[in-house]
N, C-alpha and C. Protein backbone atom coordinates (compact mmCIF):
# COMPACT_ATOMS: atom_id res chain seq x y z
N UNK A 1 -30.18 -39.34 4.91
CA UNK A 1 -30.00 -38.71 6.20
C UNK A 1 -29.61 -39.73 7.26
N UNK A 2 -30.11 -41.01 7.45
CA UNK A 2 -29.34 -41.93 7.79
C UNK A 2 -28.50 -42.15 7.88
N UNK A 3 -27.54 -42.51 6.61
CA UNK A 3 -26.34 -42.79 6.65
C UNK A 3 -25.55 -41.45 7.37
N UNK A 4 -25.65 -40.04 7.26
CA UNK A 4 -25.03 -39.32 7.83
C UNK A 4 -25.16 -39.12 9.17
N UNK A 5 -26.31 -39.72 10.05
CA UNK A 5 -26.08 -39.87 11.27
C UNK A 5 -25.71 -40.96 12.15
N UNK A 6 -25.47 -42.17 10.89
CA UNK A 6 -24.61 -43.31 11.31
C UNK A 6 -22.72 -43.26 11.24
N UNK A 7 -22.50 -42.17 10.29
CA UNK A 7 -21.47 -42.12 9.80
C UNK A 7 -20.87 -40.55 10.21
N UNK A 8 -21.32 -39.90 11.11
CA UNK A 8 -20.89 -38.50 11.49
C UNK A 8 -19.61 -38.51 11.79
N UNK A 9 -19.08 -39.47 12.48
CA UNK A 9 -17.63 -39.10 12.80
C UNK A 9 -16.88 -39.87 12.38
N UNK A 10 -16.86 -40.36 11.26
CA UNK A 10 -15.88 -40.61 10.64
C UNK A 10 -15.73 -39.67 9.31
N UNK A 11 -16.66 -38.76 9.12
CA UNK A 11 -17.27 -37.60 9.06
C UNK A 11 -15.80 -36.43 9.55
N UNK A 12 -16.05 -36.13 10.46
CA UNK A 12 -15.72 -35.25 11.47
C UNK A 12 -13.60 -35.71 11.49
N UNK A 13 -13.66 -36.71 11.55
CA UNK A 13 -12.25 -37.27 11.33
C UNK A 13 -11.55 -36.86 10.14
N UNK A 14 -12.06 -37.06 8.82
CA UNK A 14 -12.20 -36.67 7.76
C UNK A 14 -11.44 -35.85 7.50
N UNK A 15 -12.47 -34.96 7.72
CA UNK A 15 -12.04 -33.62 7.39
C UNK A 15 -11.37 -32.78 8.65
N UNK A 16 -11.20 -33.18 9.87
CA UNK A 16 -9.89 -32.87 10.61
C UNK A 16 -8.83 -33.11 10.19
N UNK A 17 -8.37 -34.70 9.41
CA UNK A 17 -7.02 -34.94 8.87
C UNK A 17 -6.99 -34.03 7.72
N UNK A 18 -7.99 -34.11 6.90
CA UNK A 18 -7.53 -33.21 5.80
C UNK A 18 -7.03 -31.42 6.48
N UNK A 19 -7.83 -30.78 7.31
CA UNK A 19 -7.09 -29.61 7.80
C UNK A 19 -6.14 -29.91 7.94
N UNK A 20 -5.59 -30.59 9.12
CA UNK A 20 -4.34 -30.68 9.06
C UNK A 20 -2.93 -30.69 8.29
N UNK A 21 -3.60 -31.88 7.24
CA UNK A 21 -2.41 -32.14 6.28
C UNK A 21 -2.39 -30.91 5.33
N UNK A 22 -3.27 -29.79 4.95
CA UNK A 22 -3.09 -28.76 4.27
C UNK A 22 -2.23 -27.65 5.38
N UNK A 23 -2.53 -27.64 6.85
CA UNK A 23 -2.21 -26.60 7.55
C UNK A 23 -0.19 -27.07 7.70
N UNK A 24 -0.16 -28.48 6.97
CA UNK A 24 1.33 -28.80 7.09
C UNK A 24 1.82 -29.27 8.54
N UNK A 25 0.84 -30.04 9.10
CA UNK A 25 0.81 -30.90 10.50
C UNK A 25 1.29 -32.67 10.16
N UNK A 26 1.44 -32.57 8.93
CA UNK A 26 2.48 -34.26 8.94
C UNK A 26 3.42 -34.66 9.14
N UNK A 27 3.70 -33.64 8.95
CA UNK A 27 5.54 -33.56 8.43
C UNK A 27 6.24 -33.36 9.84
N UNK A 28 6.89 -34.58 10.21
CA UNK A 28 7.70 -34.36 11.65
C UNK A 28 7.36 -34.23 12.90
N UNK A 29 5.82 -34.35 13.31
CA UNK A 29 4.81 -33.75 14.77
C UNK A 29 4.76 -32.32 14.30
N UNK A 30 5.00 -31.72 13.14
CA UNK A 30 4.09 -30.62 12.81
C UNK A 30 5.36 -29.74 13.59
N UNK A 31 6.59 -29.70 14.01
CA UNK A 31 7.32 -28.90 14.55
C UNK A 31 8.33 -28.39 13.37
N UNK A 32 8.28 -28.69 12.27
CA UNK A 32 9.04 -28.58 11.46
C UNK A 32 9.32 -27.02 10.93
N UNK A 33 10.25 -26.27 10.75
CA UNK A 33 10.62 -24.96 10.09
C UNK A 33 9.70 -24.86 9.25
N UNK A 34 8.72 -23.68 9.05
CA UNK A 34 7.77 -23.13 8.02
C UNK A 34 9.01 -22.45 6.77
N UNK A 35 8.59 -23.37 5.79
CA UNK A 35 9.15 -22.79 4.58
C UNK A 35 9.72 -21.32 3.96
N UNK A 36 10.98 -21.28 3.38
CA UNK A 36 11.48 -19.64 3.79
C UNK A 36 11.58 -19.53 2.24
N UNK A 37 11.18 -18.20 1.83
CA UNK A 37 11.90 -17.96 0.54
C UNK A 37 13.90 -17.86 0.45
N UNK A 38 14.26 -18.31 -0.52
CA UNK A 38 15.78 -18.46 -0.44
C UNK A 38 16.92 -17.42 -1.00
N UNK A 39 15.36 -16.36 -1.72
CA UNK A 39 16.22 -15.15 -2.65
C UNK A 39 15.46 -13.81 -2.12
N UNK A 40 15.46 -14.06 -0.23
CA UNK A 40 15.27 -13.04 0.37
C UNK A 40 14.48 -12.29 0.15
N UNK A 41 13.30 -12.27 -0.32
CA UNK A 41 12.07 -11.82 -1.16
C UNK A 41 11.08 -12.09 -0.15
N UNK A 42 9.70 -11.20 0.73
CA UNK A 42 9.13 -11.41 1.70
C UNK A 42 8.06 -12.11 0.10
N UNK A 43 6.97 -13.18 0.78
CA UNK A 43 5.55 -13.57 -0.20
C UNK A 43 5.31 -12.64 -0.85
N UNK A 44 5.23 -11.09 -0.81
CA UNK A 44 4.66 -10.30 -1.99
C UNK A 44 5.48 -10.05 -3.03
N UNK A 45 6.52 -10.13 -2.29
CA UNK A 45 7.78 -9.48 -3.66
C UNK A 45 7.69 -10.83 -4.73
N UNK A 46 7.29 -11.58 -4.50
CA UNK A 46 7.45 -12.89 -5.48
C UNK A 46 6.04 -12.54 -6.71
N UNK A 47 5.53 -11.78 -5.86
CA UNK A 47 4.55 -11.11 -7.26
C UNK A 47 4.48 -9.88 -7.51
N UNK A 48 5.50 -9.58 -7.63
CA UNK A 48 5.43 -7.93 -8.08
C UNK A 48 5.19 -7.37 -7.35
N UNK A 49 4.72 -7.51 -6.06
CA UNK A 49 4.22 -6.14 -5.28
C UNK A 49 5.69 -5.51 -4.32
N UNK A 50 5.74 -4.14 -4.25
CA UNK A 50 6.93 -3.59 -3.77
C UNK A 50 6.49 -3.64 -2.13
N UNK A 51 7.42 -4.01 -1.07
CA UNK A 51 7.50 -3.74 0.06
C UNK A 51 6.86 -2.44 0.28
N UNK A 52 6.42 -2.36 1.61
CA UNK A 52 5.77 -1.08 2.39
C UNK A 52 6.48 -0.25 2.40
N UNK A 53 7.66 -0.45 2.89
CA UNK A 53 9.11 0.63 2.63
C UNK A 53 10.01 -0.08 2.78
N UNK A 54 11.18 -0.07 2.90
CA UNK A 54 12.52 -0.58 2.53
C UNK A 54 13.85 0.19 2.73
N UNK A 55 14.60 -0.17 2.58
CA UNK A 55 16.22 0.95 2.61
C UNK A 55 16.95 1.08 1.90
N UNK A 56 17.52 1.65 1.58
CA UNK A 56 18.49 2.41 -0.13
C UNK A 56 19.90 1.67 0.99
N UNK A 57 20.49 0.38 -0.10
CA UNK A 57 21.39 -0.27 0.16
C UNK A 57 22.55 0.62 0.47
N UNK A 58 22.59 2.12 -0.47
CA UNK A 58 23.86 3.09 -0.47
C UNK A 58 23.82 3.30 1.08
N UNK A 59 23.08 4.39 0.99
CA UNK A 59 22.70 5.42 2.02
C UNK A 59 22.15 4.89 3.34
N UNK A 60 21.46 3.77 3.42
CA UNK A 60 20.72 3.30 4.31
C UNK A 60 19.28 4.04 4.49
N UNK A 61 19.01 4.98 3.82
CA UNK A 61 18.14 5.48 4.02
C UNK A 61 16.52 4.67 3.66
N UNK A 62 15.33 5.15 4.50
CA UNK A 62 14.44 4.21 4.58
C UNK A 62 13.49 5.38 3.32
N UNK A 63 13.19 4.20 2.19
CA UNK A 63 12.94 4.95 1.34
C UNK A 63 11.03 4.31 0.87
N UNK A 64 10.81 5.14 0.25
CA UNK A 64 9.14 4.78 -0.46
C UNK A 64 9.47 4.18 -1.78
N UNK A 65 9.05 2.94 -1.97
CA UNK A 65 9.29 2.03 -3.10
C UNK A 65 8.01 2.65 -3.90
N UNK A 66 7.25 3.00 -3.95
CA UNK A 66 6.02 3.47 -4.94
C UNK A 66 7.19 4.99 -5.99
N UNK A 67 7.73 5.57 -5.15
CA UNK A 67 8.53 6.96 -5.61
C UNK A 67 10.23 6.21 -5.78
N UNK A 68 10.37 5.76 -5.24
CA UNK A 68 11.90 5.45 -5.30
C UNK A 68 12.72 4.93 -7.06
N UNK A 69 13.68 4.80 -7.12
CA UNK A 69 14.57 4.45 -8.28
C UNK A 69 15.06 2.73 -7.86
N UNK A 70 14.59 1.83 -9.01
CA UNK A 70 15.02 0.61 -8.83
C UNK A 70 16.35 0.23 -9.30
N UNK A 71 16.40 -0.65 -9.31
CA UNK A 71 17.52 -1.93 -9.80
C UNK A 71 17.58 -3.20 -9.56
N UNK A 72 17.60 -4.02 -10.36
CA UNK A 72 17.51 -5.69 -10.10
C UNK A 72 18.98 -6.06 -10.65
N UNK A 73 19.20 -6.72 -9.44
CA UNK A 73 20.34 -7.70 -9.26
C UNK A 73 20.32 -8.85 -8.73
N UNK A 74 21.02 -9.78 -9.63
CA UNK A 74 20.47 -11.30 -9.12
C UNK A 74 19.30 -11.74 -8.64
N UNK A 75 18.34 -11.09 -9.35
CA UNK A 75 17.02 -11.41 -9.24
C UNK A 75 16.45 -10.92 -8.33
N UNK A 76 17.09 -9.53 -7.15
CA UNK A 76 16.40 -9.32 -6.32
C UNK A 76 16.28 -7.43 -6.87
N UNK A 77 15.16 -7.14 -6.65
CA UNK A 77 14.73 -5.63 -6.30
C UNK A 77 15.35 -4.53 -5.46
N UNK A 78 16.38 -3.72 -5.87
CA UNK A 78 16.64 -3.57 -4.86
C UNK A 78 16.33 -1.47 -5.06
N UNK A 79 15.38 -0.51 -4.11
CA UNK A 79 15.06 0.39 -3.89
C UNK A 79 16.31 1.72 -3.70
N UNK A 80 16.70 2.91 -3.94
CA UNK A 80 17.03 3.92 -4.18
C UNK A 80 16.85 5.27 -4.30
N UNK A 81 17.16 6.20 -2.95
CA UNK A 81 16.79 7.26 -2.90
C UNK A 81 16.95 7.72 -3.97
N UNK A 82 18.04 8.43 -4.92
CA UNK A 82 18.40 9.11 -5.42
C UNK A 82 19.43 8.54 -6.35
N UNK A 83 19.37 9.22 -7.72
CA UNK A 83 20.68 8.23 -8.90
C UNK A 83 21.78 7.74 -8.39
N UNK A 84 22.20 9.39 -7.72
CA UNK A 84 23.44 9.16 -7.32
C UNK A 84 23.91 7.84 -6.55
N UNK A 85 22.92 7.39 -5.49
CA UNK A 85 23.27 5.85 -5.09
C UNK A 85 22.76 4.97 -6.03
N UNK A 86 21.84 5.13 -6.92
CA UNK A 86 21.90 3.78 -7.85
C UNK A 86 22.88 3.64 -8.39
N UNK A 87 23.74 4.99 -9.46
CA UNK A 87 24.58 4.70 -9.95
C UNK A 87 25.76 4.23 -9.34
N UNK A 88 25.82 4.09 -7.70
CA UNK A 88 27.21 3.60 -7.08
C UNK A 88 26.81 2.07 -6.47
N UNK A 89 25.61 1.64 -6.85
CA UNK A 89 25.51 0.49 -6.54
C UNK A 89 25.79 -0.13 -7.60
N UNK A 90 25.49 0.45 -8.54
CA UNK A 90 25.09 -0.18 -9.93
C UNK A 90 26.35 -0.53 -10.53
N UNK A 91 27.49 0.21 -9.98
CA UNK A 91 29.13 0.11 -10.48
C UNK A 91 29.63 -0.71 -9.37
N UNK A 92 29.79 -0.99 -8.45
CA UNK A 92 29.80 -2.17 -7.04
C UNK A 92 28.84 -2.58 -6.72
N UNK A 93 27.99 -3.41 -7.35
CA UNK A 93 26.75 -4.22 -6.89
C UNK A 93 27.20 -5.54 -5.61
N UNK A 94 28.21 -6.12 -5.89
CA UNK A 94 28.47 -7.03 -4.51
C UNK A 94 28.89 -6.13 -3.65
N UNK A 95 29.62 -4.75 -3.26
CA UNK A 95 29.85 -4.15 -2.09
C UNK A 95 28.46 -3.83 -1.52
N UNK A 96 27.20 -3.49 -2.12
CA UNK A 96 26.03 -2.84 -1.04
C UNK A 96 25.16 -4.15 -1.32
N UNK A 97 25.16 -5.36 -2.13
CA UNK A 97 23.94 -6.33 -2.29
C UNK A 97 23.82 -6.70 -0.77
N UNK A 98 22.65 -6.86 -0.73
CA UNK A 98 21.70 -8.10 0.63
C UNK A 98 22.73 -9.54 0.44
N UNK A 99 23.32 -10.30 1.15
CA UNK A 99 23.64 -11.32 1.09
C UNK A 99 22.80 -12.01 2.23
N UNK A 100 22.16 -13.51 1.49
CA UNK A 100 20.79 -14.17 1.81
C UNK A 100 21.65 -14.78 2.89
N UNK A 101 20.82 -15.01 3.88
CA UNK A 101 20.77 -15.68 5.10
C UNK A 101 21.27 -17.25 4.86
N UNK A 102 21.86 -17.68 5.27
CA UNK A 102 22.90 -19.06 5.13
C UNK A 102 21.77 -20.26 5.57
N UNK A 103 21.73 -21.31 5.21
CA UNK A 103 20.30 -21.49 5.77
C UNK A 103 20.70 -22.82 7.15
N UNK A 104 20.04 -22.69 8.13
CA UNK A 104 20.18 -23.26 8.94
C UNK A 104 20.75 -24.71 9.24
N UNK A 105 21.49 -25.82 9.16
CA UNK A 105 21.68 -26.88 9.51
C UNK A 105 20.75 -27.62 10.27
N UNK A 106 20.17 -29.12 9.92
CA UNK A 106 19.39 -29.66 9.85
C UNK A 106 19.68 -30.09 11.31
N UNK A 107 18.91 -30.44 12.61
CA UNK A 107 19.43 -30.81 13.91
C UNK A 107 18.93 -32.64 13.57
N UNK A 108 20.20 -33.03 13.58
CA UNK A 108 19.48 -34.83 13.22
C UNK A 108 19.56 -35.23 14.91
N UNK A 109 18.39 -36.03 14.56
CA UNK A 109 17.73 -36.60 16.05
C UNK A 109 17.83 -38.08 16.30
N UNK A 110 17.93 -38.95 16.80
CA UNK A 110 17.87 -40.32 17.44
C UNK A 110 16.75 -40.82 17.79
N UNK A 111 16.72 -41.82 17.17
CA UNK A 111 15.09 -42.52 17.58
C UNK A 111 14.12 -41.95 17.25
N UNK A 112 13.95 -41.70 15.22
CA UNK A 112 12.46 -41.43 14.92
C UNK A 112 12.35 -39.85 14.83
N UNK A 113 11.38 -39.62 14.49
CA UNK A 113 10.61 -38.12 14.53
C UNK A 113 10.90 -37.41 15.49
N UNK A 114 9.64 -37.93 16.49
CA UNK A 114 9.83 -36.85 17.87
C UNK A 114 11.07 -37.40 18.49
């Protein structure tokens, strides 16, 4: 019990750096872009779980993925009111696919980090 009230804050330091470096506060003054998926997939879709709702690429229509008609293309999920638009995606898949977000250009800075 001693030693822990000789040694409390370095203690307390400790395990502040460690929060940090898990919360991803090293990297750059901690201003850095939070990590994006790259195949347009929100965190759940990367485990199987279907979006809350979504939109039928044909139709646009906002559809229920629990009831809806799938299709995977290029690795992504993609939801369907009705055959009739699966089967017209499914024959032009690059005319209705999601095309992923281009990813940002890096802003290079002068003098260091900050």
């Amino acid at each position: 019990m001693e030693w822990l009230s000789q040694n409390w804050i370095w203690l307390l330091l400790g395990i502040g750096l460690f929060l940090l470096m898990r919360r991803g506060g090293m990297g750059c003054c901690g201003m850095g872009p939070r990590p994006t998926h790259h195949d347009g997939q929100s965190p759940g879709q990367e485990r199987g779980e279907p979006p809350a709702a979504t939109r039928d690429p044909v139709s646009g229509d906002t559809v229920d993925p629990a009831s809806a008609l799938t299709s995977v293309y290029r690795g992504q999920t993609y939801y369907f009111a009705s055959r009739e638009n699966r089967e017209s995606f499914e024959a032009e898949p690059d005319r209705y696919a999601v095309q992923p977000a281009q990813p940002e250009k890096p802003h290079k800075k002068h003098g260091g980090c900050c």
